[in-house]
Protein backbone atom coordinates (compact mmCIF):
# COMPACT_ATOMS: atom_id res chain seq x y z
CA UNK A 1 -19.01 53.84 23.44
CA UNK A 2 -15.29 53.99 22.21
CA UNK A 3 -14.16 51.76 24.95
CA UNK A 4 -17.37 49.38 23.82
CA UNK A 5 -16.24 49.11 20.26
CA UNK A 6 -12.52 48.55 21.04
CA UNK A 7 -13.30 45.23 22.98
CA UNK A 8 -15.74 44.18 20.21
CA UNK A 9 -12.92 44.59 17.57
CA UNK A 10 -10.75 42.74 19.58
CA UNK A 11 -13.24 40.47 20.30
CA UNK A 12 -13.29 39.73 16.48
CA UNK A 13 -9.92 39.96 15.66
CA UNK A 14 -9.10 37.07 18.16
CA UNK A 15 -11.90 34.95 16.56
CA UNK A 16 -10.39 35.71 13.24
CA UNK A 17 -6.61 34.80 14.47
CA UNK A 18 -8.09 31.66 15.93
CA UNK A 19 -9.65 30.90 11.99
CA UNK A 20 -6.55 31.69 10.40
CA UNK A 21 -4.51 29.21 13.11
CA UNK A 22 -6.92 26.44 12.48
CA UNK A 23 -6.71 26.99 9.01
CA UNK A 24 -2.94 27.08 8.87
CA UNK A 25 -2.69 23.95 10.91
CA UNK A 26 -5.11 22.37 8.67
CA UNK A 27 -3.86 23.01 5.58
CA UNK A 28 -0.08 21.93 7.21
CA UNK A 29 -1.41 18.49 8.25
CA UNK A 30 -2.66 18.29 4.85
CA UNK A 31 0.18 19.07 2.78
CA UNK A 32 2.23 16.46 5.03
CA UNK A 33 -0.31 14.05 4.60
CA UNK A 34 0.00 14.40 0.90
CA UNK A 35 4.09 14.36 0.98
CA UNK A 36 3.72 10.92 2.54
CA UNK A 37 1.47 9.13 -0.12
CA UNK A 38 3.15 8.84 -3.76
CA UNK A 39 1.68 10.58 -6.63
CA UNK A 40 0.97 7.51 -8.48
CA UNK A 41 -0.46 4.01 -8.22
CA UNK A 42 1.92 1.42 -7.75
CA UNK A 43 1.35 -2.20 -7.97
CA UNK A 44 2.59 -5.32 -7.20
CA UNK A 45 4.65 -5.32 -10.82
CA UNK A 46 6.68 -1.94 -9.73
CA UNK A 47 7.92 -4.02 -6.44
CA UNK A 48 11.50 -5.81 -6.78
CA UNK A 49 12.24 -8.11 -4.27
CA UNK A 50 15.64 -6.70 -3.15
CA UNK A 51 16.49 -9.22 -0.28
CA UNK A 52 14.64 -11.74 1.53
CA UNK A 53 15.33 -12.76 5.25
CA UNK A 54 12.79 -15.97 6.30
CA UNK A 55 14.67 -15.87 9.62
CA UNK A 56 12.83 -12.37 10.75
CA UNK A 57 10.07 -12.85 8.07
CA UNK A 58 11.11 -9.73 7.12
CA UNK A 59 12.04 -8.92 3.38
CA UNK A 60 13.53 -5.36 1.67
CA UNK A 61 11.68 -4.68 -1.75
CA UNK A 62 12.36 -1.50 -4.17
CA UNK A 63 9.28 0.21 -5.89
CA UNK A 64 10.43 1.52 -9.22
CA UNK A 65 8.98 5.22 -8.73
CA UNK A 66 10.37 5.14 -4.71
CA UNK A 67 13.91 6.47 -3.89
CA UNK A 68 14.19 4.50 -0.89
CA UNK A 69 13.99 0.64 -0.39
CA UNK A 70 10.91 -0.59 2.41
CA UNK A 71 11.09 -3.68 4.61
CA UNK A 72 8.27 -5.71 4.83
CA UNK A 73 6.72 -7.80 7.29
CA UNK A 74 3.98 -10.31 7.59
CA UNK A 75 1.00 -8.63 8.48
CA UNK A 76 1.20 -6.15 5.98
CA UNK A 77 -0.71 -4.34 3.75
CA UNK A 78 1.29 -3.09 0.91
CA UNK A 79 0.03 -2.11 -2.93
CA UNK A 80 -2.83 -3.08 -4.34
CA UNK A 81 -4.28 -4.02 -1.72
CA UNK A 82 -2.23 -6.95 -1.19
CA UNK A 83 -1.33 -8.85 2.10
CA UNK A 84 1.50 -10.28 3.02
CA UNK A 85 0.90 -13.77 4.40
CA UNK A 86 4.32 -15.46 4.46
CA UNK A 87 7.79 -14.78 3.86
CA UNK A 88 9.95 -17.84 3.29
CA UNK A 89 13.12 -18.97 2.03
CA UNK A 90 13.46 -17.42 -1.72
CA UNK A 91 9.53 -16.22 -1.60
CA UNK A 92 7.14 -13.61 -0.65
CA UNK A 93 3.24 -14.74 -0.38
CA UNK A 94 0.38 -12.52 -0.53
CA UNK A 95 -3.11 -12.52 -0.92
CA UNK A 96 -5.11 -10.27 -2.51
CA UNK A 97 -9.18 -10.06 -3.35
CA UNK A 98 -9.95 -9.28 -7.18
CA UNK A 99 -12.78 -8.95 -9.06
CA UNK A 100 -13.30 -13.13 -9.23
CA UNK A 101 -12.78 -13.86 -5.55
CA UNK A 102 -8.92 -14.41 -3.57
CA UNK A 103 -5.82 -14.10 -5.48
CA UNK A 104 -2.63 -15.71 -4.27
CA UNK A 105 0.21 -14.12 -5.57
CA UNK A 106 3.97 -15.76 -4.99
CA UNK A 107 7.01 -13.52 -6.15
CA UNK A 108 10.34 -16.09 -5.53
CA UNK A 109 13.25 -14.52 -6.01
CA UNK A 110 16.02 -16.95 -7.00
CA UNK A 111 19.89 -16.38 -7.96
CA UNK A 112 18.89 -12.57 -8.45
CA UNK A 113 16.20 -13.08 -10.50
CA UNK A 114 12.50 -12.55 -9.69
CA UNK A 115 9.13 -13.74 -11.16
CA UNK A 116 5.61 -13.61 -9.69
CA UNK A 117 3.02 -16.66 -9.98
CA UNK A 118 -0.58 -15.49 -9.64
CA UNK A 119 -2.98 -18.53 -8.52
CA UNK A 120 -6.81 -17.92 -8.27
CA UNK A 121 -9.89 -20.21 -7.80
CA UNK A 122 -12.47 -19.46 -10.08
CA UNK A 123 -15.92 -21.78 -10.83
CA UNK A 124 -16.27 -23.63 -13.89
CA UNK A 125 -18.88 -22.87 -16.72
CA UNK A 126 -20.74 -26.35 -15.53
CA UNK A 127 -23.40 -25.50 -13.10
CA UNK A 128 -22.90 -29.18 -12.19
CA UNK A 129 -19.20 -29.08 -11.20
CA UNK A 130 -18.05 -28.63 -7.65
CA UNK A 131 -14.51 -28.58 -8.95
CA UNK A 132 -13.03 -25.30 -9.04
CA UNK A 133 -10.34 -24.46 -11.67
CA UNK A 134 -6.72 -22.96 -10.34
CA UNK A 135 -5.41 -20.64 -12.92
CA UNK A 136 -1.78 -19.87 -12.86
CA UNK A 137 0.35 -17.32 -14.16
CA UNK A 138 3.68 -16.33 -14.04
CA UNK A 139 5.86 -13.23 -15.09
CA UNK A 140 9.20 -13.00 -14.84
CA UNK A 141 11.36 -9.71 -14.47
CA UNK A 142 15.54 -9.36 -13.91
């Protein structure tokens, strides 16, 4: 019966060592997982526009709360939800869905100095009107 009760115990302490390995791996994937996102939302006014390059529609941008800069592509999904759909000469276009339908939103960066134009389509008041109103707006930031 000794013998019997030995291979039980070990039975159960190799079920328990397996636990505590799953666990540990777990837990590690988790914490790294959790290292990678930031701790706080950032949107599309925390991104600077550091350098733009239309030739590899590629661009470098700087989030205020980020240590490190990011390069950007087309294709992308960045903050907010936003997608980049173009990268030209002295912009960076992306589209974006909001509460009132597609968003375009333009940040140009010019002599060093960026600003953002937000266009969206929304319908008029006029049930008879086909016309759909573009709003605009811009913000600026050095």
């Amino acid at each position: 019966m000794n013998e019997n009760s030995d291979m039980n115990f070990l039975k159960v302490m190799e079920k328990m060592n397996n636990r505590k390995q799953l666990y540990v791996m777990t837990s590690f994937i988790i914490i790294i997982l959790c290292l990678h996102q930031p701790l706080w939302a950032e949107t599309l006014d925390d991104m600077k526009v550091i350098k733009i390059s239309p030739k590899d529609g590629k661009a470098v941008v700087k989030f205020i709360h980020q240590k490190e800069l990011e390069i950007i592509k087309v294709g992308d999904i960045i903050t907010d939800g936003a997608r980049i759909i173009e990268i030209a000469k002295g912009r960076v276009v992306m589209e974006k869905t909001n509460d009132l339908g597609m968003e375009l939103i333009v940040i140009r960066l010019e002599n060093g100095k960026q600003w953002t134009e937000r266009i969206s389509k929304t319908a008029t008041d006029k049930p008879a009107d086909n016309i759909k109103n573009i709003t605009t707006s811009t913000s600026t930031s050095d």
